[in-house]
N, C-alpha and C. Protein backbone atom coordinates (compact mmCIF):
# COMPACT_ATOMS: atom_id res chain seq x y z
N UNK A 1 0.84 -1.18 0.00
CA UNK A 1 0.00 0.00 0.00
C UNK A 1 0.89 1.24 0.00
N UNK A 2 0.28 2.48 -0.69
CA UNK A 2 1.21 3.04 -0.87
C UNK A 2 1.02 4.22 -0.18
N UNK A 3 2.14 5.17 0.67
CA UNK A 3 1.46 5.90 1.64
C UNK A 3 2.08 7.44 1.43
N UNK A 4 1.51 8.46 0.77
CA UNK A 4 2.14 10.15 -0.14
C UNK A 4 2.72 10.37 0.88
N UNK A 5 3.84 10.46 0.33
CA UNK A 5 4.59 11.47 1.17
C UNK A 5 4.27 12.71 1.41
N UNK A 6 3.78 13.66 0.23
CA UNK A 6 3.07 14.97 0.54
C UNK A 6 1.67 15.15 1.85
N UNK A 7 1.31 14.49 1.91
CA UNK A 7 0.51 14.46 3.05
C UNK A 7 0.34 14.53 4.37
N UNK A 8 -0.06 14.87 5.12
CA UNK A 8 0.06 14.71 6.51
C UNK A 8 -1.07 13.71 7.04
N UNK A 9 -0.59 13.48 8.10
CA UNK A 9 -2.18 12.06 8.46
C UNK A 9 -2.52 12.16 9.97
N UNK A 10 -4.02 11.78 10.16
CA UNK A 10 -4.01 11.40 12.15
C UNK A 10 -4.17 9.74 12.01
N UNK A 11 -3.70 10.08 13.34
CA UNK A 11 -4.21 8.34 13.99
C UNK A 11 -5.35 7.25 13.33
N UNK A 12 -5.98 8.41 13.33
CA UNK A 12 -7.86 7.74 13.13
C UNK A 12 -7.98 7.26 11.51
N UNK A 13 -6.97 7.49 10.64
CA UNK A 13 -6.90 7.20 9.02
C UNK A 13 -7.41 8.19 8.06
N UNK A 14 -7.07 10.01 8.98
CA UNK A 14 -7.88 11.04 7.87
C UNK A 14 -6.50 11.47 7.19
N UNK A 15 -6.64 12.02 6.15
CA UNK A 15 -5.65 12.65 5.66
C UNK A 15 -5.50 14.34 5.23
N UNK A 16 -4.43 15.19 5.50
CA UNK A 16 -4.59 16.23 5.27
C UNK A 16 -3.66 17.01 3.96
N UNK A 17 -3.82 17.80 3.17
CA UNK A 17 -3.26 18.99 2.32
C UNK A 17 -3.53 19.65 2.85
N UNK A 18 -2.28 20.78 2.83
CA UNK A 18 -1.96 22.33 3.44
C UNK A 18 -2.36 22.49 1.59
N UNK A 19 -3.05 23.56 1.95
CA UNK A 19 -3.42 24.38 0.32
C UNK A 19 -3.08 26.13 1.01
N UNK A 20 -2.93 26.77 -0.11
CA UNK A 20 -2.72 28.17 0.01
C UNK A 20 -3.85 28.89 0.78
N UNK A 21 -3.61 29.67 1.23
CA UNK A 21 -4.48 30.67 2.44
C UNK A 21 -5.08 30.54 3.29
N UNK A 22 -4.58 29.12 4.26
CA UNK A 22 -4.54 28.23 5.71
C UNK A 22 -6.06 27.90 5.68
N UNK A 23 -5.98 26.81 4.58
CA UNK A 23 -7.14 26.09 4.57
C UNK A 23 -6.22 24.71 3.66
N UNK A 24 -6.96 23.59 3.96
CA UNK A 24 -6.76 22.12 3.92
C UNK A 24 -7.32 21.44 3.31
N UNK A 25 -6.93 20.64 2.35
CA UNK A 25 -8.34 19.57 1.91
C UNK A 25 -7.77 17.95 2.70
N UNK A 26 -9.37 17.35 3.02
CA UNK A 26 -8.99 16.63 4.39
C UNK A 26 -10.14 15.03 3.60
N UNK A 27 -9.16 14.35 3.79
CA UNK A 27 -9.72 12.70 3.28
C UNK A 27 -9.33 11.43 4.46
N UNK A 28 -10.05 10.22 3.80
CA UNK A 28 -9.71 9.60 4.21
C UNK A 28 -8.65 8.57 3.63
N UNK A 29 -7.59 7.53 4.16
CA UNK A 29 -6.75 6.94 3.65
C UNK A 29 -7.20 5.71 3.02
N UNK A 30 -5.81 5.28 2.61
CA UNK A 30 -6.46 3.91 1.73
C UNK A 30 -6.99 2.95 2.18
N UNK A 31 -5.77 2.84 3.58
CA UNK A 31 -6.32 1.88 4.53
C UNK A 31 -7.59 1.71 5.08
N UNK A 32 -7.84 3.01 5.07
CA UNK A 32 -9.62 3.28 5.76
C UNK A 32 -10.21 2.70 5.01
N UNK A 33 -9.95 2.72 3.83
CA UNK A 33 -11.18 2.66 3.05
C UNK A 33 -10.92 1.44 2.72
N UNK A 34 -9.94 0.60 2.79
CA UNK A 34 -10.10 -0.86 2.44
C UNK A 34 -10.36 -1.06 3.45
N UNK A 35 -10.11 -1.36 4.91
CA UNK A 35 -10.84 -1.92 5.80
C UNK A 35 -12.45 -1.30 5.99
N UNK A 36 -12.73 -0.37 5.42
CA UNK A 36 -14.50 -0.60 5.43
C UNK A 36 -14.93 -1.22 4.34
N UNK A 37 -14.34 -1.43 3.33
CA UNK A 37 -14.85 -2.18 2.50
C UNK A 37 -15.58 -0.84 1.25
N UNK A 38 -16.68 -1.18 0.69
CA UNK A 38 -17.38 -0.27 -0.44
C UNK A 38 -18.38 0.87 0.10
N UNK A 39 -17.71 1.71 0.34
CA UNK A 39 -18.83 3.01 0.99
C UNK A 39 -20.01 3.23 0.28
N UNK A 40 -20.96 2.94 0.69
CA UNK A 40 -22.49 3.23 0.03
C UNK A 40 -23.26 4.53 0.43
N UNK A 41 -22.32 5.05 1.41
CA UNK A 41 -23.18 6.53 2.12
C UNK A 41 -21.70 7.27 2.52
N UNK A 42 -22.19 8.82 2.74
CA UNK A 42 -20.74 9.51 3.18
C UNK A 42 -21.89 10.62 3.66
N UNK A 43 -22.05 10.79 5.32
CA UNK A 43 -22.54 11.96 5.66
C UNK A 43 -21.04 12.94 6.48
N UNK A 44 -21.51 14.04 5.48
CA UNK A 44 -20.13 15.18 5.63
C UNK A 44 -20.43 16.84 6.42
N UNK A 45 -19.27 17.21 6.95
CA UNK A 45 -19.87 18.40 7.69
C UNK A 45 -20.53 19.33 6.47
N UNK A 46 -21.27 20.40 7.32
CA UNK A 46 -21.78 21.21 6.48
C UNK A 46 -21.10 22.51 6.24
N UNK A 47 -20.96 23.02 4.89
CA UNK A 47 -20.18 24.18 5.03
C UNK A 47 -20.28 24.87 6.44
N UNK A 48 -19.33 25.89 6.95
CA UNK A 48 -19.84 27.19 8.02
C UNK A 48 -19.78 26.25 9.32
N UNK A 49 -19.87 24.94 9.32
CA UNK A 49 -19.61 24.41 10.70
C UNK A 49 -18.01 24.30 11.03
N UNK A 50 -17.95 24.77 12.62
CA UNK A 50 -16.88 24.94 13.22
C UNK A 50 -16.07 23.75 13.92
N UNK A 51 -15.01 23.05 13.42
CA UNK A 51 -14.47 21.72 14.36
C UNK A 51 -13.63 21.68 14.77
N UNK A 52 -13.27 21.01 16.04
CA UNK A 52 -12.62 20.85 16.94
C UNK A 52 -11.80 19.36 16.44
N UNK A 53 -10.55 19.85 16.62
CA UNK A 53 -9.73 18.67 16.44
C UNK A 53 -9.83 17.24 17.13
N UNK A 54 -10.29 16.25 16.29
CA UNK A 54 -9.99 15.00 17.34
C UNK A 54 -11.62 14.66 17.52
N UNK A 55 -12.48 15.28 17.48
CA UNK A 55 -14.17 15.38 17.29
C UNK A 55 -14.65 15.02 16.03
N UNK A 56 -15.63 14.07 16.05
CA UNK A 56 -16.17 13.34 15.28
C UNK A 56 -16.79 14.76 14.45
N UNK A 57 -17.29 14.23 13.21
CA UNK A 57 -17.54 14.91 11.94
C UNK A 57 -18.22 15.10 10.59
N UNK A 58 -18.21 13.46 11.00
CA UNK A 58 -19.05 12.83 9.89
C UNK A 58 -19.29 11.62 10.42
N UNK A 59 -19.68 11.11 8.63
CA UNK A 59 -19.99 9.82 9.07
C UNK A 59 -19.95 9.17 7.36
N UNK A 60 -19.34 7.63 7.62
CA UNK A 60 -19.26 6.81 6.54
C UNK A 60 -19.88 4.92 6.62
N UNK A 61 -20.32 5.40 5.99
CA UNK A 61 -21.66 3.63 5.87
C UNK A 61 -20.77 2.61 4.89
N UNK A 62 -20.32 1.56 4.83
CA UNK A 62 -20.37 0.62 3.94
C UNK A 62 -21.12 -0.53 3.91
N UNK A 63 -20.75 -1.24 3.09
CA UNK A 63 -21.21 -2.96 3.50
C UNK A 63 -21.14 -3.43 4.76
N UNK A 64 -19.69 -2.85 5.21
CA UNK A 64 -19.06 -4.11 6.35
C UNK A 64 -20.13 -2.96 8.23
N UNK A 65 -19.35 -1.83 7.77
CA UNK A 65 -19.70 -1.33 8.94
C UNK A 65 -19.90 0.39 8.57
N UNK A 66 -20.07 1.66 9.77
CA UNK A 66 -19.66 2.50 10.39
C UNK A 66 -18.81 2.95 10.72
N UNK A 67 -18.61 3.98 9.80
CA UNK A 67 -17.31 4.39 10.97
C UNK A 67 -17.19 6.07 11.04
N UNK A 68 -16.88 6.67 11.85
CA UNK A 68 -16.69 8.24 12.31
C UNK A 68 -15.36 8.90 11.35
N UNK A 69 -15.98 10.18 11.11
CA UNK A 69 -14.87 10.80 10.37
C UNK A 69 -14.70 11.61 11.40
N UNK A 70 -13.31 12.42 11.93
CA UNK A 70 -13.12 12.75 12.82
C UNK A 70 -12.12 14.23 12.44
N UNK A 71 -12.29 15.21 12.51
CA UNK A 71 -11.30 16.51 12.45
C UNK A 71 -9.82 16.38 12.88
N UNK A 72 -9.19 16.44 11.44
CA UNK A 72 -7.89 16.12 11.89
C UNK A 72 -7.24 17.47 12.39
N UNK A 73 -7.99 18.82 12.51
CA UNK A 73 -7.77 19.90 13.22
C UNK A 73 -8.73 21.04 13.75
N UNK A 74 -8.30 21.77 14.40
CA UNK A 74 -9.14 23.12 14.28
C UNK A 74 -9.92 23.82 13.15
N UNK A 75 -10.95 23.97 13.21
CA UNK A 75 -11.26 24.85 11.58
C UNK A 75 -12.46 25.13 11.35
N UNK A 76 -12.88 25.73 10.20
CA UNK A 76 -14.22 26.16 9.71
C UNK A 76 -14.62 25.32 8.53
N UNK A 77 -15.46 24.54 8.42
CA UNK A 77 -15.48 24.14 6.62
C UNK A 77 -16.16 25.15 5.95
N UNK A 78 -14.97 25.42 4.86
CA UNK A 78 -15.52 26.14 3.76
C UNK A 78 -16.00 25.16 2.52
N UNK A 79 -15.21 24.26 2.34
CA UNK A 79 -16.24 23.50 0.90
C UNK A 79 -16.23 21.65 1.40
N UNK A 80 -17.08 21.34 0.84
CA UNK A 80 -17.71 19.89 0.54
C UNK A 80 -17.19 19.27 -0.63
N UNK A 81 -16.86 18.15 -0.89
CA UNK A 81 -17.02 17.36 -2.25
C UNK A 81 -17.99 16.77 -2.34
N UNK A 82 -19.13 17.07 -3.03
CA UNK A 82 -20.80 17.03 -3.56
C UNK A 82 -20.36 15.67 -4.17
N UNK A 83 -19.05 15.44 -4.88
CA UNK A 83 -19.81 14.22 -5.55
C UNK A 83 -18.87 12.90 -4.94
N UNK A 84 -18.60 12.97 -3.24
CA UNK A 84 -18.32 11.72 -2.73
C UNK A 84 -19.86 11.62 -2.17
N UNK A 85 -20.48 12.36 -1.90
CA UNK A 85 -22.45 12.29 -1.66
C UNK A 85 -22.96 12.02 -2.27
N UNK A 86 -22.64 12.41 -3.76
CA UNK A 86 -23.94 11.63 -4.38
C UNK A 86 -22.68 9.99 -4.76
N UNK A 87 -21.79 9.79 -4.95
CA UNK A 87 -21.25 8.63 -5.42
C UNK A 87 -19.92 8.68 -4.26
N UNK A 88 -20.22 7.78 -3.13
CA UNK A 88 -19.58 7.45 -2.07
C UNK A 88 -18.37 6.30 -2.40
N UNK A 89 -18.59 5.47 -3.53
CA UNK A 89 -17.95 4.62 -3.89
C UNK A 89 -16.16 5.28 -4.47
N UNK A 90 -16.14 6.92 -4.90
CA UNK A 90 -15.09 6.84 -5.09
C UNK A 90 -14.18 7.16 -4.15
N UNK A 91 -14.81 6.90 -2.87
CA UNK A 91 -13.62 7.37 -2.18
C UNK A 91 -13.03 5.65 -1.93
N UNK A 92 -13.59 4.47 -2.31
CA UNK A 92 -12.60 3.39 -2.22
C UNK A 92 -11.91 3.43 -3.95
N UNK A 93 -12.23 3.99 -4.98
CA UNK A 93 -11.51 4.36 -5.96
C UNK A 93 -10.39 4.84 -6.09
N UNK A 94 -10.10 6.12 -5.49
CA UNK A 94 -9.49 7.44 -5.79
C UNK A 94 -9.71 8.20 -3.87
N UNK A 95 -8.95 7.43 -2.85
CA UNK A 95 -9.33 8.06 -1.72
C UNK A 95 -8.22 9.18 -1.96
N UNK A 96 -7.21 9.62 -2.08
CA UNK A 96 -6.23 10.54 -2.33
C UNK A 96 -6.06 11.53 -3.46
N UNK A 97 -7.08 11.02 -4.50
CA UNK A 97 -7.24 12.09 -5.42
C UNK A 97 -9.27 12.72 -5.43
N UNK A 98 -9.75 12.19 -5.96
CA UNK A 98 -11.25 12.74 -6.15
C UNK A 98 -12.43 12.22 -5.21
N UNK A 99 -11.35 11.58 -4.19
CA UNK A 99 -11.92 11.26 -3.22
C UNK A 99 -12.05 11.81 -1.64
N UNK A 100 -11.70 13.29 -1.87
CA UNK A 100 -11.39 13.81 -0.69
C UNK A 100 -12.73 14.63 -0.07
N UNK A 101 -12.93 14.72 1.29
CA UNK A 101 -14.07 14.69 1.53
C UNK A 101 -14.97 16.30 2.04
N UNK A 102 -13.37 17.27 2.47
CA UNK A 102 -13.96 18.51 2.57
C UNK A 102 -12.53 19.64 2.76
N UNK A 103 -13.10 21.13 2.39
CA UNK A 103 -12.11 22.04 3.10
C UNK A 103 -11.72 22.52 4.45
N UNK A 104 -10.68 22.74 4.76
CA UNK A 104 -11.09 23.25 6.15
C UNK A 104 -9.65 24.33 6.50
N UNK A 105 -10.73 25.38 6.40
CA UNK A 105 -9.88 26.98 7.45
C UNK A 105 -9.35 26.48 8.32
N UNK A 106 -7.77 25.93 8.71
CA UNK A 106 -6.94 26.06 9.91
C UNK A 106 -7.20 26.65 10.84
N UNK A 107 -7.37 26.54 11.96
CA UNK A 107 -7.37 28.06 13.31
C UNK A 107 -6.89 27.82 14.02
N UNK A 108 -6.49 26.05 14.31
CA UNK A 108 -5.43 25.90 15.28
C UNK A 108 -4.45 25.07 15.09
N UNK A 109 -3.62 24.95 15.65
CA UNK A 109 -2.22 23.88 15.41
C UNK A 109 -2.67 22.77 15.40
N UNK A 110 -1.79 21.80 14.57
CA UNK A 110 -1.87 20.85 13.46
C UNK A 110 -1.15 19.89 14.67
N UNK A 111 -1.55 18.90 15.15
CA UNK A 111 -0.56 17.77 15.30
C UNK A 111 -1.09 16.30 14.54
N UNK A 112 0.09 16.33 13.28
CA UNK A 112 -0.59 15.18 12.69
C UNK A 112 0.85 14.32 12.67
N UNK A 113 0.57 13.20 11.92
CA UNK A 113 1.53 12.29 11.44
C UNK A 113 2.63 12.83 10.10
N UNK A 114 3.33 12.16 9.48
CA UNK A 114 3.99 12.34 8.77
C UNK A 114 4.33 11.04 8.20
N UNK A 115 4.45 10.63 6.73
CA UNK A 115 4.40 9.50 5.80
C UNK A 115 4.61 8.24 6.89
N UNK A 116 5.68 8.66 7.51
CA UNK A 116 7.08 7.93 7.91
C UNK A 116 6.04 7.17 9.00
N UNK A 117 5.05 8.00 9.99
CA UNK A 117 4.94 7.59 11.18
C UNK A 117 3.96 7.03 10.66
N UNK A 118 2.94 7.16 9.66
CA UNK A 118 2.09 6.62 9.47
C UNK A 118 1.97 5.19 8.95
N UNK A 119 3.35 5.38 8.27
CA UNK A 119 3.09 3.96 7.71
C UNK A 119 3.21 2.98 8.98
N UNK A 120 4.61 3.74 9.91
CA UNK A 120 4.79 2.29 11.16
C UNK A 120 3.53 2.32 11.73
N UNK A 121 2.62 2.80 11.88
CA UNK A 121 1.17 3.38 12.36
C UNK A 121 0.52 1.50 12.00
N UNK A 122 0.44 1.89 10.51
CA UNK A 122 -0.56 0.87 10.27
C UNK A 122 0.30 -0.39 10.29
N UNK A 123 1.77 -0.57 10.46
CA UNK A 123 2.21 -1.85 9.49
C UNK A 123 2.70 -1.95 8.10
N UNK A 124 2.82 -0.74 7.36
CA UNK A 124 2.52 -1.25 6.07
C UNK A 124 4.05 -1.29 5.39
């Protein structure tokens, strides 16, 4: 499995991009998404909502199970990806490219992973 180096990651299997003007686009990993198996639902924050790092966020349905999407920081969401909602399946496609699940305004410090820790994280 292969794990971007450009990325930053938490514990919980979200993934983050630093994008220009301290806002983020924030997914989930591969691993996530192969251990849930085929996502059939993706409930996502709503623009204008405010999150707290480490606080649940969402929510993702597959075949197998449930599982919590969780704020990998401080922030505001400014945008959604509309079409992991209407077609949830590509985030086991494309979880690192067109599979990412929202924006998010920075407001507070970042403690995430880095390639390196993540991979000893999972094993891989």
């Amino acid at each position: 499995m292969t794990v971007p180096t450009h990325l930053t990651y938490t514990a919980e299997h979200e993934w983050l991009l630093a994008e220009e003007g301290g806002t983020a686009r924030v997914g989930i990993t591969q691993h996530a998404a192969d251990a849930l198996g085929d996502v059939v639902f993706a409930e996502l924050p709503e623009p204008g909502v405010v999150l707290t790092a480490g606080a649940p966020c969402g929510e993702l349905e597959s075949t197998k199970a449930v599982s919590e999407i969780y704020a990998p920081a401080d922030g505001e969401v400014v945008e959604v990806n509309q079409a992991v909602i209407d077609d949830p399946g590509v985030l086991n496609q494309d979880p690192y490219g067109e599979g990412w699940l929202f924006v998010l305004r920075v407001t507070g410090p970042l403690d995430l992973l880095d390639a390196a820790a993540y991979t000893d994280q999972i094993g891989a």
